[in-house]
Protein backbone atom coordinates (compact mmCIF):
# COMPACT_ATOMS: atom_id res chain seq x y z
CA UNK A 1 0.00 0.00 0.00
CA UNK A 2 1.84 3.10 -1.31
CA UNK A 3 0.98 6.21 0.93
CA UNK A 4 1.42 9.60 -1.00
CA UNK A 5 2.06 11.25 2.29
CA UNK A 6 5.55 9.25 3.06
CA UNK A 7 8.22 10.99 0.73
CA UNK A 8 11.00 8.65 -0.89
CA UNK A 9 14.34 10.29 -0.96
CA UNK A 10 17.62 9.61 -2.95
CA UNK A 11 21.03 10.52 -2.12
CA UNK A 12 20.96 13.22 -5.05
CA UNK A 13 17.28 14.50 -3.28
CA UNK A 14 18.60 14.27 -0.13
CA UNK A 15 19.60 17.90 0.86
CA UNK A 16 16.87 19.69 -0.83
CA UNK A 17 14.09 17.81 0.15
CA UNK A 18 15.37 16.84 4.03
CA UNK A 19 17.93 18.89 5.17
CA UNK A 20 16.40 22.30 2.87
CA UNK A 21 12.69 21.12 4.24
CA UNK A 22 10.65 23.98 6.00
CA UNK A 23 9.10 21.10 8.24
CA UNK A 24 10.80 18.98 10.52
CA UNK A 25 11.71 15.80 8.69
CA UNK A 26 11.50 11.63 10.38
CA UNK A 27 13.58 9.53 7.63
CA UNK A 28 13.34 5.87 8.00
CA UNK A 29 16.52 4.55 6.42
CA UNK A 30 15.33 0.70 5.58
CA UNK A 31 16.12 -2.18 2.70
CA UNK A 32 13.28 -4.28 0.93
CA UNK A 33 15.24 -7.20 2.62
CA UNK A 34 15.10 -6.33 6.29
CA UNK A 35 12.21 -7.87 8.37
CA UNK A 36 12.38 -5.47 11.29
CA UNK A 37 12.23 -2.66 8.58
CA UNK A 38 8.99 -4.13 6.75
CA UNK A 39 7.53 -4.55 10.53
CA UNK A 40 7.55 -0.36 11.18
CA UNK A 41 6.64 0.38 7.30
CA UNK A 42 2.78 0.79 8.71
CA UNK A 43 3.94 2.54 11.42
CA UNK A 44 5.87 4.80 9.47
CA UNK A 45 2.85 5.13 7.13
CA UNK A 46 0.50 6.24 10.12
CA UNK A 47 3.05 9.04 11.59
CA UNK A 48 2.87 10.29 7.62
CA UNK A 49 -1.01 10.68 8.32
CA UNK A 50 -1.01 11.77 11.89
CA UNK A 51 1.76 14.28 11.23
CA UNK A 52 0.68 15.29 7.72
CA UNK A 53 1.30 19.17 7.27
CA UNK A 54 3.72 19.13 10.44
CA UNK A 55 6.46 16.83 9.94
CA UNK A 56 7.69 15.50 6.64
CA UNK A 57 8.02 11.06 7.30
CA UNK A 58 10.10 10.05 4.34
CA UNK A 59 12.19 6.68 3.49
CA UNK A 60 15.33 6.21 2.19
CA UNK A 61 16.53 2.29 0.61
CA UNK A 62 19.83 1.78 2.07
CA UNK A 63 20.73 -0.50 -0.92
CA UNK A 64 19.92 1.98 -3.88
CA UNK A 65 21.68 5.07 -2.06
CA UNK A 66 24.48 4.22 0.07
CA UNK A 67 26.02 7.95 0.25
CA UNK A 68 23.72 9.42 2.19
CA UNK A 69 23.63 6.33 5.28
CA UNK A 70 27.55 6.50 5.42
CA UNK A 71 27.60 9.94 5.93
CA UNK A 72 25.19 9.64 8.91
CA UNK A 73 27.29 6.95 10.22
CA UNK A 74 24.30 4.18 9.78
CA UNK A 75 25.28 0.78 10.53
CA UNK A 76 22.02 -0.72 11.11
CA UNK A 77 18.84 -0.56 10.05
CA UNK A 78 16.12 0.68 10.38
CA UNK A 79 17.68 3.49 11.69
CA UNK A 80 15.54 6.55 12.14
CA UNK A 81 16.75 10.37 12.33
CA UNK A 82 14.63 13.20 12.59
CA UNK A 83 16.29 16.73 11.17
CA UNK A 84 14.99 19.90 11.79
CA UNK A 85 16.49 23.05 10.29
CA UNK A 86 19.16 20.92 8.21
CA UNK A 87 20.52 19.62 12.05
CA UNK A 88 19.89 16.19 13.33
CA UNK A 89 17.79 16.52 16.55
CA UNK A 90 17.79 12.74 17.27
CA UNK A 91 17.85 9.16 16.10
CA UNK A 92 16.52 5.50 16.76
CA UNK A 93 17.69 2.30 15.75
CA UNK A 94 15.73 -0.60 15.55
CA UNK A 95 12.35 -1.27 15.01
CA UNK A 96 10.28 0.47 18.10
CA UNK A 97 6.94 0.87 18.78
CA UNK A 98 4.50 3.98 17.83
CA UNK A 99 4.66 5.33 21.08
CA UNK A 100 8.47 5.76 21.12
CA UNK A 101 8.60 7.34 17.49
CA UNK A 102 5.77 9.55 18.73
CA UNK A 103 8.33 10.57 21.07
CA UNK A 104 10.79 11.48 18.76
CA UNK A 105 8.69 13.27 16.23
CA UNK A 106 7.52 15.61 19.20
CA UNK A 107 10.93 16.76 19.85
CA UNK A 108 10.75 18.88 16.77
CA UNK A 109 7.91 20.31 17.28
């Protein structure tokens, strides 16, 4: 189920559309291979709703665009960072609960 709300980012997209975003900004850095990954996508997809307007939610495949994880340092995934104003404000790694990213979204706001 595709949700028009969660933005997919590249490496060449990456600092206009996250780091030059007006809105704070939750990327979900993730592979098509990794189970925890594929058990927060619908969690992801419901902060895109919730938050619509507020907070950009986007993902980012680790496998197609590898420039942008190494320069955050990401060794696992999912890994999680929310940016606001270019600057990371925090990050997760591992699939968590709704409650915990609900957390972390309202620390940019």
């Amino acid at each position: 189920m595709a949700n028009d709300k969660v933005l997919h980012v590249t490496d060449d997209e990456f600092d206009n559309k996250v780091v030059g975003n007006s809105l704070p900004c939750l990327v979900d850095f993730w592979a098509p291979w990794c189970g925890p990954c594929k058990a927060i996508g619908p969690v992801i997809e419901e902060l895109a709703e919730e938050f619509d307007g507020k907070v950009q939610i986007a993902k980012m495949n680790v496998d197609d665009n590898p420039a942008t994880p190494g320069k955050f340092g990401i060794r696992a995934i999912p890994t999680l960072i929310l940016f606001k104003d270019g600057e990371v404000v925090d990050k997760i790694t591992g699939a968590v609960g709704k409650a915990q990213l609900n957390e972390l979204i309202n620390k940019a706001l």
